[in-house]
Every structure is written in C-alpha cells, then in structure tokens.
N, C-alpha and C. Protein backbone atom coordinates (compact mmCIF):
# COMPACT_ATOMS: atom_id res chain seq x y z
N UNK A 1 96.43 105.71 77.67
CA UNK A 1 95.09 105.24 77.98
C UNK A 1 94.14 105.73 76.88
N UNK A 2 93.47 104.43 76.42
CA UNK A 2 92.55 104.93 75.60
C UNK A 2 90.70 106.03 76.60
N UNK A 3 91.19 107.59 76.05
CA UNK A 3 90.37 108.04 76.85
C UNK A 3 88.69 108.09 76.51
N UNK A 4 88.61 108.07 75.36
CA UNK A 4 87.16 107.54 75.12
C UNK A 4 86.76 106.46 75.75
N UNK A 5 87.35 105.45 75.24
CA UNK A 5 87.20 104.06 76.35
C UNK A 5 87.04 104.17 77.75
N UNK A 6 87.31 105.25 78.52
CA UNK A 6 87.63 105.51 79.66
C UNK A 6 86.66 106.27 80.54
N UNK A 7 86.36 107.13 79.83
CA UNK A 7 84.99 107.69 79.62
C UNK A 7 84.00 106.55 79.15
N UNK A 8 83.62 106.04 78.41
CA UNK A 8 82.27 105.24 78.21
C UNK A 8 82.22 104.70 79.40
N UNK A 9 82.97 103.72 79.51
CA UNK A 9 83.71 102.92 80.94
C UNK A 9 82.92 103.29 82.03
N UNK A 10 83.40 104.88 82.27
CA UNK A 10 82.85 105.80 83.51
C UNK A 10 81.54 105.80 83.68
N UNK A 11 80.68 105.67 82.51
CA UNK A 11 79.50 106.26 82.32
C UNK A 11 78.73 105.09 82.45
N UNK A 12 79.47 104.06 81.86
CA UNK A 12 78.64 102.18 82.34
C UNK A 12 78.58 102.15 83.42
N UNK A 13 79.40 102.57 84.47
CA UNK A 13 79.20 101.92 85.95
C UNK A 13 78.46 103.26 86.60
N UNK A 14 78.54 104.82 85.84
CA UNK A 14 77.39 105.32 86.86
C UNK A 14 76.18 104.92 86.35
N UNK A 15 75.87 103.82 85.15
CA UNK A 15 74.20 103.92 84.38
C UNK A 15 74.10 102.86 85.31
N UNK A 16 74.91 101.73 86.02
CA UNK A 16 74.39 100.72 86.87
C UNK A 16 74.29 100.56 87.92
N UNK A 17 75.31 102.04 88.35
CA UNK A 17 75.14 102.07 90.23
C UNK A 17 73.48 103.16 89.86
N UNK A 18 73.20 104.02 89.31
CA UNK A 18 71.74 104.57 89.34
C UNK A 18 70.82 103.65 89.44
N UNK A 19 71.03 102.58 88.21
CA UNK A 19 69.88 101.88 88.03
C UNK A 19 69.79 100.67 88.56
N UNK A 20 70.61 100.25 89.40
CA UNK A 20 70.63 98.98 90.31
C UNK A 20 69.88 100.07 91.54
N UNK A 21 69.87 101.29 91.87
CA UNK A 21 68.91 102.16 93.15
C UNK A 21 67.83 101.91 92.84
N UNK A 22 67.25 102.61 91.58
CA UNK A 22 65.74 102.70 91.18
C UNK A 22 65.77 102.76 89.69
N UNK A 23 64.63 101.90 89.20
CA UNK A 23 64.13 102.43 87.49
C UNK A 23 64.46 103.33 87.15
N UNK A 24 64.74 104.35 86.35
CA UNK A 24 64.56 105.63 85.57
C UNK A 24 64.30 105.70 84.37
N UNK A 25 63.78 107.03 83.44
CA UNK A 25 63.30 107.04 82.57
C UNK A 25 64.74 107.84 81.77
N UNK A 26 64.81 108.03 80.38
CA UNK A 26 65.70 108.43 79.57
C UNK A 26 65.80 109.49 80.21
N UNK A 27 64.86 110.79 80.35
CA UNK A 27 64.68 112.21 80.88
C UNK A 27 65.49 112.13 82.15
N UNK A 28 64.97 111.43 83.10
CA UNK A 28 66.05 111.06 84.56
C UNK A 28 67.15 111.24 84.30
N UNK A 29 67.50 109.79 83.40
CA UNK A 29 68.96 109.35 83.22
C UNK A 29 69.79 110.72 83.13
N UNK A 30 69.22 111.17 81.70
CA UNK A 30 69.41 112.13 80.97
C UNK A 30 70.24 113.60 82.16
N UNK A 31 69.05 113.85 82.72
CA UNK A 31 69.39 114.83 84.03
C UNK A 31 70.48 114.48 84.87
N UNK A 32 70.32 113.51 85.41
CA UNK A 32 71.34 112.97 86.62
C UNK A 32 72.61 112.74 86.04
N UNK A 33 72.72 112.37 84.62
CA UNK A 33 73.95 112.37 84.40
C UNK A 33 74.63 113.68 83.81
N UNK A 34 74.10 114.99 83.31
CA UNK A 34 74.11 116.48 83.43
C UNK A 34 74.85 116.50 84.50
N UNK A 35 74.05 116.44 85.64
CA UNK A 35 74.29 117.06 87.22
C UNK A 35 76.02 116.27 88.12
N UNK A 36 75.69 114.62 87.32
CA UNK A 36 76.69 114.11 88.18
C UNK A 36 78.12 114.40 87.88
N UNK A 37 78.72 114.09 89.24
CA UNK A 37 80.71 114.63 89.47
C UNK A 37 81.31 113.14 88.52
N UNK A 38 80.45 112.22 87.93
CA UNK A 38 81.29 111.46 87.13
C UNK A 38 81.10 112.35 86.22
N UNK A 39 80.52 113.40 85.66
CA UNK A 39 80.21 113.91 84.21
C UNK A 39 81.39 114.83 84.49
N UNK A 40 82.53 115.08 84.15
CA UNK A 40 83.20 115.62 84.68
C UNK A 40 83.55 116.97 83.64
N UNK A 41 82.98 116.39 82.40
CA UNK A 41 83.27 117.15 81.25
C UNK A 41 81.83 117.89 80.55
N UNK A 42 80.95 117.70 81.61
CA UNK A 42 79.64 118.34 81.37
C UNK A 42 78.84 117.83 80.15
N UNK A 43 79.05 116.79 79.55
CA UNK A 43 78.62 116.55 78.51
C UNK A 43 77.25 116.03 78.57
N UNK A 44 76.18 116.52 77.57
CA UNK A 44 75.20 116.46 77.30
C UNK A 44 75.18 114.84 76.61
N UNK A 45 73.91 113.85 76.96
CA UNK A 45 73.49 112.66 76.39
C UNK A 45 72.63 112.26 76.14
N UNK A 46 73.09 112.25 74.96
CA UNK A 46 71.78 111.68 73.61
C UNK A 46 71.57 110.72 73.53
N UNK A 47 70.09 110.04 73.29
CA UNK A 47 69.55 108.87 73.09
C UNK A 47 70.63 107.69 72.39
N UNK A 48 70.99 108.33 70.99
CA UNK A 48 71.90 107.45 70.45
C UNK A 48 73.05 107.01 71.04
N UNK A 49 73.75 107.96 71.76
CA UNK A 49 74.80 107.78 72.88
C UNK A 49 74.30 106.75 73.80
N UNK A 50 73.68 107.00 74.37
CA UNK A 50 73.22 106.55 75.67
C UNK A 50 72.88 104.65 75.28
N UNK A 51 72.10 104.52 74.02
CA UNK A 51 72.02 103.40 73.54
C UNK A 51 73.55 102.70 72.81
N UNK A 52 74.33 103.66 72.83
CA UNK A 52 75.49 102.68 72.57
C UNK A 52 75.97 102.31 73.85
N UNK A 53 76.33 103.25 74.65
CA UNK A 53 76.52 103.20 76.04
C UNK A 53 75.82 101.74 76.75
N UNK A 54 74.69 101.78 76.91
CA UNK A 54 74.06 100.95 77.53
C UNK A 54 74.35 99.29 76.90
N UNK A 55 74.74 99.57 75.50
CA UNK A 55 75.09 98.19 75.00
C UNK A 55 76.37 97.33 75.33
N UNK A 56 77.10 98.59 75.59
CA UNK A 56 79.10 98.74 76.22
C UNK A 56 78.65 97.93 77.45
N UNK A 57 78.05 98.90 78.30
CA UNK A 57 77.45 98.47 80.02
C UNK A 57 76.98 96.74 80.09
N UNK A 58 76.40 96.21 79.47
CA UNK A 58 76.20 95.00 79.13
C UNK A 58 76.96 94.11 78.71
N UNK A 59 77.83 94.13 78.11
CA UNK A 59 78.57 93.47 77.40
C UNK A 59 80.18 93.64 78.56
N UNK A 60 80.02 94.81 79.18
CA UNK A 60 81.55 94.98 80.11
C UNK A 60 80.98 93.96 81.40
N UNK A 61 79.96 94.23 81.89
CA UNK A 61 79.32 93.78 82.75
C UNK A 61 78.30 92.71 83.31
N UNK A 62 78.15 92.06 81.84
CA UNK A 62 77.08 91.34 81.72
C UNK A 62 75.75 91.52 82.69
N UNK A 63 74.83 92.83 82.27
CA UNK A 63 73.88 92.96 82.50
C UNK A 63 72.93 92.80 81.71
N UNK A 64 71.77 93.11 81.80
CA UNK A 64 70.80 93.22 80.82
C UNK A 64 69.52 94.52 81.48
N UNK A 65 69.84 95.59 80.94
CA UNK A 65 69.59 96.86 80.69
C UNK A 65 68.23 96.64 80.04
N UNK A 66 66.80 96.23 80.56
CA UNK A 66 65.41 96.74 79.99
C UNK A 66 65.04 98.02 80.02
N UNK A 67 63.83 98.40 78.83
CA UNK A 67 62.95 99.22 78.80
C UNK A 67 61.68 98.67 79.20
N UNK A 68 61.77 99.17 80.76
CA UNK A 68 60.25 98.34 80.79
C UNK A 68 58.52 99.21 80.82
N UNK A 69 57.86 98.73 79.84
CA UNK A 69 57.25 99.62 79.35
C UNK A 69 56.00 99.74 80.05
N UNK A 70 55.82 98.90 81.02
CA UNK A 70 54.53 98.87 82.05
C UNK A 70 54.69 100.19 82.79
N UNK A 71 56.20 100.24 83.09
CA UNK A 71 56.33 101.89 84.35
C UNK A 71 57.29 102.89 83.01
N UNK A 72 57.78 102.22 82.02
CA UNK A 72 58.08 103.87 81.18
C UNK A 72 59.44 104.11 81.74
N UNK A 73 60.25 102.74 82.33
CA UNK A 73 61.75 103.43 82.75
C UNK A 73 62.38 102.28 82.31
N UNK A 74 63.92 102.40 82.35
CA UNK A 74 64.64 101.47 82.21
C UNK A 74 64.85 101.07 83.48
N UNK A 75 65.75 99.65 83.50
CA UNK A 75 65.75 98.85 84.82
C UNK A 75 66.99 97.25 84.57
N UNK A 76 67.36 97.15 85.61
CA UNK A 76 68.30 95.98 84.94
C UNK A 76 67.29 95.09 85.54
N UNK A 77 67.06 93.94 84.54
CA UNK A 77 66.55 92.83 84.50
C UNK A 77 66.70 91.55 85.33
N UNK A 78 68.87 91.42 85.38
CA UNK A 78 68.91 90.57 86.00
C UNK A 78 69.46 91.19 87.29
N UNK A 79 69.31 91.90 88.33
CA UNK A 79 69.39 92.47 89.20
C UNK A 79 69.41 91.93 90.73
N UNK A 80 68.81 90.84 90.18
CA UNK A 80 69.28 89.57 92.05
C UNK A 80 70.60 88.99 91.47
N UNK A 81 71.09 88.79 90.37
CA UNK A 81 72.60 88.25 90.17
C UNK A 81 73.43 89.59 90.00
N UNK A 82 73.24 90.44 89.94
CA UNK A 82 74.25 91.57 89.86
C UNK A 82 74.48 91.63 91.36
N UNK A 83 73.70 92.05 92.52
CA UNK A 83 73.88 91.80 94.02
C UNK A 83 74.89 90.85 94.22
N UNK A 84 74.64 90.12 93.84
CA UNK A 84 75.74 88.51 94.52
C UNK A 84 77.20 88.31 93.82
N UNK A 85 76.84 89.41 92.42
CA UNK A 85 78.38 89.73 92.06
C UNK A 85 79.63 90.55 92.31
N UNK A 86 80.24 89.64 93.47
CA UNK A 86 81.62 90.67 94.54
C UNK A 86 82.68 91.48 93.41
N UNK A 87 82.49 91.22 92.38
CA UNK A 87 83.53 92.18 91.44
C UNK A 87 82.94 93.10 91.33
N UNK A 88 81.41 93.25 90.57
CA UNK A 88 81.15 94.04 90.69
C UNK A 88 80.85 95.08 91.98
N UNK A 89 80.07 94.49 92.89
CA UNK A 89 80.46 95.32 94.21
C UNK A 89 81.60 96.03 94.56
N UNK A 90 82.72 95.49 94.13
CA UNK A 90 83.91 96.57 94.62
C UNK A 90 84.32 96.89 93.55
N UNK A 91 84.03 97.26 92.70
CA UNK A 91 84.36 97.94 90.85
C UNK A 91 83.22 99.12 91.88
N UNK A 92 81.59 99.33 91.86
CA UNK A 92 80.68 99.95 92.49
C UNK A 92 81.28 100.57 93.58
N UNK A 93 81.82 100.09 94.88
CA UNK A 93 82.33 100.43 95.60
C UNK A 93 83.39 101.89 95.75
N UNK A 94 84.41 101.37 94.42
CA UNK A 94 85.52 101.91 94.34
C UNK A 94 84.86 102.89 94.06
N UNK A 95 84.04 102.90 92.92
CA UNK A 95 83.55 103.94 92.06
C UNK A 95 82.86 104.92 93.11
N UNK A 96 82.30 104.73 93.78
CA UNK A 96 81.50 105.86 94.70
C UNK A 96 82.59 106.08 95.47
N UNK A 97 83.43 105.30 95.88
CA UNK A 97 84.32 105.91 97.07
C UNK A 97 84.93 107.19 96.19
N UNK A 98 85.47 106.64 95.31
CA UNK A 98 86.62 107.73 94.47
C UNK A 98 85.78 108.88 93.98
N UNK A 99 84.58 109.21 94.42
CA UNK A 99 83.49 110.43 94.22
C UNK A 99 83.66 111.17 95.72
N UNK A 100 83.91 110.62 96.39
CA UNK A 100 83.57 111.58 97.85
C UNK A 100 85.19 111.47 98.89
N UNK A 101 86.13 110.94 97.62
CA UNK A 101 87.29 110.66 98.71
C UNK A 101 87.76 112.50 98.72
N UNK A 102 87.41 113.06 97.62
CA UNK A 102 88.46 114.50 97.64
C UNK A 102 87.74 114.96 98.55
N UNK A 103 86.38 115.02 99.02
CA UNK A 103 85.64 115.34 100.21
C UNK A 103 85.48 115.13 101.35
N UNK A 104 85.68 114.03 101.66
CA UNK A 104 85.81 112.92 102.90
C UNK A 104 86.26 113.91 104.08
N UNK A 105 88.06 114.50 103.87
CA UNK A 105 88.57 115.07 104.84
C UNK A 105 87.89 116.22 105.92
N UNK A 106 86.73 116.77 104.78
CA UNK A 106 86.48 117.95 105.24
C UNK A 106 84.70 117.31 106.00
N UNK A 107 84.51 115.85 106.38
CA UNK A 107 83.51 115.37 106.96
C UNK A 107 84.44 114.41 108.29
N UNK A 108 84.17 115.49 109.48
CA UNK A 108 84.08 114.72 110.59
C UNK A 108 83.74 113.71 111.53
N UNK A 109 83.04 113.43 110.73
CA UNK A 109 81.74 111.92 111.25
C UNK A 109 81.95 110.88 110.31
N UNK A 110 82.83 110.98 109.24
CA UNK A 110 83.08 109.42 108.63
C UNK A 110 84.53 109.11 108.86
N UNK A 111 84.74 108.02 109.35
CA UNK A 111 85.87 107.38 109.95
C UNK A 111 86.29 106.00 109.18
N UNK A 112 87.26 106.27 108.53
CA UNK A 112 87.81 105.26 107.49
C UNK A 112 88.83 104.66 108.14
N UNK A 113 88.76 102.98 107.78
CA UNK A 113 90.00 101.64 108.53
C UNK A 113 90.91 102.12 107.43
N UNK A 114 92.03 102.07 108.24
CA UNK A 114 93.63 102.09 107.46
C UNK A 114 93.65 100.89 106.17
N UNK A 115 94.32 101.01 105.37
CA UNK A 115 93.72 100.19 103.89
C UNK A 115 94.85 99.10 104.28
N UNK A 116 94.39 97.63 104.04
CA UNK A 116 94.88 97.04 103.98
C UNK A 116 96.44 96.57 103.85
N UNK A 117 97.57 96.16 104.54
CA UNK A 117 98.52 96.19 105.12
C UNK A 117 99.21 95.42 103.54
N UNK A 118 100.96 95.56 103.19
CA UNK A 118 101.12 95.28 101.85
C UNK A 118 100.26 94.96 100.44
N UNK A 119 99.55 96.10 100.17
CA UNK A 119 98.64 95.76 98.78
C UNK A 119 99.68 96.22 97.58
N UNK A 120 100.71 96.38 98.15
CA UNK A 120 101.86 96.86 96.80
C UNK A 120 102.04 95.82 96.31
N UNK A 121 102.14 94.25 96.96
CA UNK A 121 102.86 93.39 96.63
C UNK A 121 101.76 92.11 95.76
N UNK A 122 100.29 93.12 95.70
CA UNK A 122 99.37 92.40 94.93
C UNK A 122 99.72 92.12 93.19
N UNK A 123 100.42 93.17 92.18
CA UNK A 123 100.41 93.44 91.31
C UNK A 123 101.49 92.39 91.17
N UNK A 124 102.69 91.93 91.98
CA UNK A 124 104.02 90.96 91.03
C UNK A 124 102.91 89.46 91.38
N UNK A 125 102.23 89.40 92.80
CA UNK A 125 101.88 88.24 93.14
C UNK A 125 100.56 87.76 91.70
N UNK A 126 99.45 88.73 91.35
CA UNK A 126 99.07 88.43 90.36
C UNK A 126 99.50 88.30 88.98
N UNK A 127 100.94 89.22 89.03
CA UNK A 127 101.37 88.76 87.53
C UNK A 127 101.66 87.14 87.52
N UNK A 128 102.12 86.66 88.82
CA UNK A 128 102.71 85.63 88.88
C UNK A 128 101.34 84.25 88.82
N UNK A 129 100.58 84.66 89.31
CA UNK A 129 99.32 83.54 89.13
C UNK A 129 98.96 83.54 87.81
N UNK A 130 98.92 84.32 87.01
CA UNK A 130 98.41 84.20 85.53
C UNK A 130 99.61 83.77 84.85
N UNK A 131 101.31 84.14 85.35
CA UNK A 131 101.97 83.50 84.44
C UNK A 131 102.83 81.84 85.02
N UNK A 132 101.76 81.58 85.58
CA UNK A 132 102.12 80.11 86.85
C UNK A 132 103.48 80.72 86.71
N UNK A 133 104.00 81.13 87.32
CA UNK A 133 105.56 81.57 88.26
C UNK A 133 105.55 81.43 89.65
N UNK A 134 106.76 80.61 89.60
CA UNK A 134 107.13 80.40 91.05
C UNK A 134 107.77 81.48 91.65
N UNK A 135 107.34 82.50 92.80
CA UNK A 135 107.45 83.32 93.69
C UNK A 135 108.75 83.07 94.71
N UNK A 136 109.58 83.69 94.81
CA UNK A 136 110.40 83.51 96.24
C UNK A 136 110.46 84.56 97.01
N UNK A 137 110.56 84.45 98.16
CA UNK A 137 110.37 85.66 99.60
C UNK A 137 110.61 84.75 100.44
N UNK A 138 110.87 85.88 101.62
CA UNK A 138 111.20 85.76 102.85
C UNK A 138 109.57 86.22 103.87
N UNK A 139 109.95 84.56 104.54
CA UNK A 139 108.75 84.87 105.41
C UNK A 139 108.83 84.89 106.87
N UNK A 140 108.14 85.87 107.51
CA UNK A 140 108.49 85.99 108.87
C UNK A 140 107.29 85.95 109.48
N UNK A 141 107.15 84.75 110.14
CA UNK A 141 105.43 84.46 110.84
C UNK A 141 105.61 84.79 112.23
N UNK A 142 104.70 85.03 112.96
CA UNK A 142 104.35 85.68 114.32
C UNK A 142 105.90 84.93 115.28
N UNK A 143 105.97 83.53 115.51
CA UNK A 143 106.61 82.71 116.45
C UNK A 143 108.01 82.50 116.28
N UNK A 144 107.82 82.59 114.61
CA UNK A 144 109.28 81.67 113.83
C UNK A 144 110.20 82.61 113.10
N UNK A 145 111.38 82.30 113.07
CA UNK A 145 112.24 82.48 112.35
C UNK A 145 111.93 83.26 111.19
N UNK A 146 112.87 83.89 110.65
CA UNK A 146 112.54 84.34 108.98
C UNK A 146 113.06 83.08 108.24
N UNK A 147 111.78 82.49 107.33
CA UNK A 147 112.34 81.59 106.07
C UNK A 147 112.36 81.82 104.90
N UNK A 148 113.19 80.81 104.24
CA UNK A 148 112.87 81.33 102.66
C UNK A 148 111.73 80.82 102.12
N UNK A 149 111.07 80.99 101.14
CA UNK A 149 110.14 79.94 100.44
C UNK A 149 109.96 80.19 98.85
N UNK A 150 109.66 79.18 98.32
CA UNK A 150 109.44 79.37 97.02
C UNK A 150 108.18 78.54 97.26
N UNK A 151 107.20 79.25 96.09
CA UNK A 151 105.63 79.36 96.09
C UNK A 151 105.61 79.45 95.31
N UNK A 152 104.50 78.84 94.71
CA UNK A 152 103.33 78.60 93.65
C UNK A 152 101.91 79.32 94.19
N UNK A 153 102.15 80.60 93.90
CA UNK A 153 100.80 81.35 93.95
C UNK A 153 99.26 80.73 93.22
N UNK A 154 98.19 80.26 93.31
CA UNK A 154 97.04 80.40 92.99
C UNK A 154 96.20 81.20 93.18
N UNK A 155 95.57 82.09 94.37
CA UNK A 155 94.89 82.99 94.41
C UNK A 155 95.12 83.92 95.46
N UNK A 156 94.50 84.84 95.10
CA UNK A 156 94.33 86.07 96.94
C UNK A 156 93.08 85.59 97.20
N UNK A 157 93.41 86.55 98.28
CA UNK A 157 92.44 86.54 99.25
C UNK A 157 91.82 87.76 100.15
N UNK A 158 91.17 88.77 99.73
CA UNK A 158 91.13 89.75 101.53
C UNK A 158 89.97 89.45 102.64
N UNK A 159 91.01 89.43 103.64
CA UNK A 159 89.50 88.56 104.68
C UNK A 159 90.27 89.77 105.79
N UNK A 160 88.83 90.48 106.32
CA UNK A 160 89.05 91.21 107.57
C UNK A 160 90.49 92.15 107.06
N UNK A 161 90.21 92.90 106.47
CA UNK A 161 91.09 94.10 106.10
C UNK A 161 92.98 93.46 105.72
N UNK A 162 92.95 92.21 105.83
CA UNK A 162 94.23 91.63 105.60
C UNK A 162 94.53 90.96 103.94
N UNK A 163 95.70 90.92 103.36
CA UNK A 163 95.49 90.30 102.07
C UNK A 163 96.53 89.10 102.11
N UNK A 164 95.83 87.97 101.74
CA UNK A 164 96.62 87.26 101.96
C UNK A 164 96.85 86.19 100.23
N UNK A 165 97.79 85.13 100.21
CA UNK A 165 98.14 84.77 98.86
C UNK A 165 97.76 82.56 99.48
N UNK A 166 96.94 82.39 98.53
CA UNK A 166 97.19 80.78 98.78
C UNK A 166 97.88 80.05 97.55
N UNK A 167 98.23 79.22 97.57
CA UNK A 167 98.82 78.73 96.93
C UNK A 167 99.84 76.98 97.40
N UNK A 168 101.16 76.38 96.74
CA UNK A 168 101.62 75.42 97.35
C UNK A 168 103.23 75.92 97.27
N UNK A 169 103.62 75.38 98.52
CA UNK A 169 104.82 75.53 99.14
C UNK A 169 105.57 74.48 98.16
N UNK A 170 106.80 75.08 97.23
CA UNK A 170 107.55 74.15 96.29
C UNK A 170 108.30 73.05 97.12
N UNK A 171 109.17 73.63 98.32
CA UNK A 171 109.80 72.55 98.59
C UNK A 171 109.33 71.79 99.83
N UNK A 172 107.91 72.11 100.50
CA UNK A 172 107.32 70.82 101.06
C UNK A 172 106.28 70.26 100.62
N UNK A 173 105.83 71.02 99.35
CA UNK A 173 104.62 70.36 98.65
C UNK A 173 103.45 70.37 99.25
N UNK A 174 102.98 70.89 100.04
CA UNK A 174 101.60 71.33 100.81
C UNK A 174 101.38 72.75 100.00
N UNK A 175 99.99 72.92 100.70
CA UNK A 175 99.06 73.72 100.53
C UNK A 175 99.55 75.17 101.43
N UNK A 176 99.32 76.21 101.16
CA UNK A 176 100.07 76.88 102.12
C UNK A 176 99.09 78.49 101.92
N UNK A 177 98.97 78.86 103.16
CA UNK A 177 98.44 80.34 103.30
C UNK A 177 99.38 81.32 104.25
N UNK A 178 99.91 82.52 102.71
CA UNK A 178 100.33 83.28 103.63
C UNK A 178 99.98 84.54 103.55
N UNK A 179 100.17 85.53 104.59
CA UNK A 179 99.92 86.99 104.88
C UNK A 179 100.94 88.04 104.06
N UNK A 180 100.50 88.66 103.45
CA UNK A 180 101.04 89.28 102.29
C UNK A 180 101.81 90.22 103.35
N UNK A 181 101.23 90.47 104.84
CA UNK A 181 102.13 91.65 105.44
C UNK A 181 103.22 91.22 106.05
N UNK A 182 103.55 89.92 105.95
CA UNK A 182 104.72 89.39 106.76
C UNK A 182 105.60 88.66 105.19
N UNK A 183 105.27 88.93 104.18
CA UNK A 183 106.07 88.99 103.19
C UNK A 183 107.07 90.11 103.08
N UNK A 184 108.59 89.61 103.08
CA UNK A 184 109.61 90.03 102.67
C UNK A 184 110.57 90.26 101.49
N UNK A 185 110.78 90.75 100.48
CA UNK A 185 111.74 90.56 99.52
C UNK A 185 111.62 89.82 98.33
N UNK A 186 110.31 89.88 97.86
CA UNK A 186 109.24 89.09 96.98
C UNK A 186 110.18 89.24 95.39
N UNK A 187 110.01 88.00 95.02
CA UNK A 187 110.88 88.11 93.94
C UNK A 187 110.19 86.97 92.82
N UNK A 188 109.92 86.93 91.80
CA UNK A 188 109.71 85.92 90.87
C UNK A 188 111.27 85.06 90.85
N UNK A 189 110.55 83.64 90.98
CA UNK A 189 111.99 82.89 90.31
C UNK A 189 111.81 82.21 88.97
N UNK A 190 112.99 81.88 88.67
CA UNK A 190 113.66 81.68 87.52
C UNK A 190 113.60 79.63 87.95
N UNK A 191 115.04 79.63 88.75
CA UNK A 191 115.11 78.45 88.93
C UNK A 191 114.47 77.76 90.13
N UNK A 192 113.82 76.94 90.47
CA UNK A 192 113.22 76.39 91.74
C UNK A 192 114.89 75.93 92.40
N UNK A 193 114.20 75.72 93.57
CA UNK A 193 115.41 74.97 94.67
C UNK A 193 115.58 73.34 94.80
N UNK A 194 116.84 72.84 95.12
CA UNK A 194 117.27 71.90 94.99
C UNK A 194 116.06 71.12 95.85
C-alpha cells in the first residue's frame, strides 16, 4: 500500500466530514486536526500541506473546497450535492465508525445490527460485474429446492441490512434478484450451460 497516499486519503475525508459540520478557519482546521484520532501520527499541518491536501480532497471527491472571505473560513461550496451523494455517505460513515469501533465495546447504550448476512461473497460477485462473467451457484430459496444457476451479475444491492445481486438468469433469460445469503458455492464460469 502506497502509505502516503493513504494518509493524504485519511486526511481528505476528515477535511470533509469537519467541513460538511461547520465552516472553519485554517487555525481551526489546523487544531482539530493536531487533536484528531485520524492524526494518528501527530503530525503538524502546514498551509502548503493542507493546500495540496485540499486539492487531492477535490479531485478524489469532487468537491469544491472555498475560502469564503465574508466569514474568514473555508466551506464546501457544493454541499447540497455532497448530502445526496450515497458513496460518499458510507466512505463518511465507515470513516467515523472505524474511529469509535475500538471503543464502542466499552459503551453500554449503543447497540449495533449484526452486519449484513454473506458480504464475503461481494468481492468474486463484483469482480464478476466489471469483468461481465457469468457466475454459477447454488441457490436455495425459502420454498424450493436447491438449484443450479448461471448468472449474469449487473449490480448489488443492500436494502434493509440484506445484500442482494441483480442481474439475468442465463438459462431462462429473465431478469432475476437474488439474496446473496441463500447463495451457495459461488463460482465464476468458464463455459455457460447447454
């Protein structure tokens, strides 16, 4: 892993979860990122830093990072389209969770849902949508039988803590939604079926 990269990275999404809260001024910034558990390496930030930084943050994120000089702070500009952007929300999400998860245990009053049921089987199902590959598994739905299927993955899905894969069923040629937790024995294929 490139760790510089990794670090800047870190430091783009705490300059936009701060400043998607409230304006701040360089001095703010400056402080809060001293103090914060993303700074993990205590490092002090300099204007010049901070302005490369903020250019990274933009360009990873497509924001637009003002100095706005009426109140003397910076501020993201386009900030009603960053809201409505669900990647970013759970990129944000993750990011604060993974700040208070080593803590969590030792808080009695926050009560976390069990994580979503097969998310192992997200990583072959997306290799397989980007490399159009036809998928085979065994599927076992609530009523029926275990079948085989070969699939043509197009997208996920998580709705209500479940992950599911849509896509079209090869050998009846429909449209087809299935539940990633009643997936069995997931395999990329090679050859489709007769």
């Amino acid at each position: 892993m490139n760790f510089k990269w990794y670090r800047n990275t870190k430091f783009c999404v705490w300059l936009i979860d701060s400043l998607m809260r409230k304006p701040l001024t360089f001095l703010e910034i400056q402080q809060r990122w001293e103090q914060s558990v993303s700074n993990d390496e205590g490092a002090k930030l300099f204007e010049r830093s901070f302005n490369r930084y903020r250019r990274h943050a933009e360009k990873l994120f497509e924001v637009f990072i003002i100095f706005d000089k009426r109140i003397g702070k910076y501020t993201i500009a386009n900030l009603d389209d960053l809201k409505g952007n669900k990647l970013l929300g759970w990129i944000l999400s993750s990011y604060r969770f993974s700040h208070i998860a080593s803590d969590i245990r030792k808080k009695p009053y926050v009560k976390l849902e069990a994580p979503a049921p097969a998310s192992e089987l997200l990583d072959p199902i997306l290799e397989a949508i980007e490399e159009k590959t036809v998928l085979n598994f065994d599927y076992k739905s609530h009523y029926k039988d275990v079948k085989k299927v070969y699939f043509l993955p197009v997208f996920v899905k998580l709705c209500q803590q479940r992950w599911y894969v849509i896509g079209m069923n090869i050998k009846t040629g429909q449209e087809r939604i299935y539940s990633l937790e009643r997936i069995q024995h997931l395999s990329k294929d090679v050859e489709l079926p007769n």
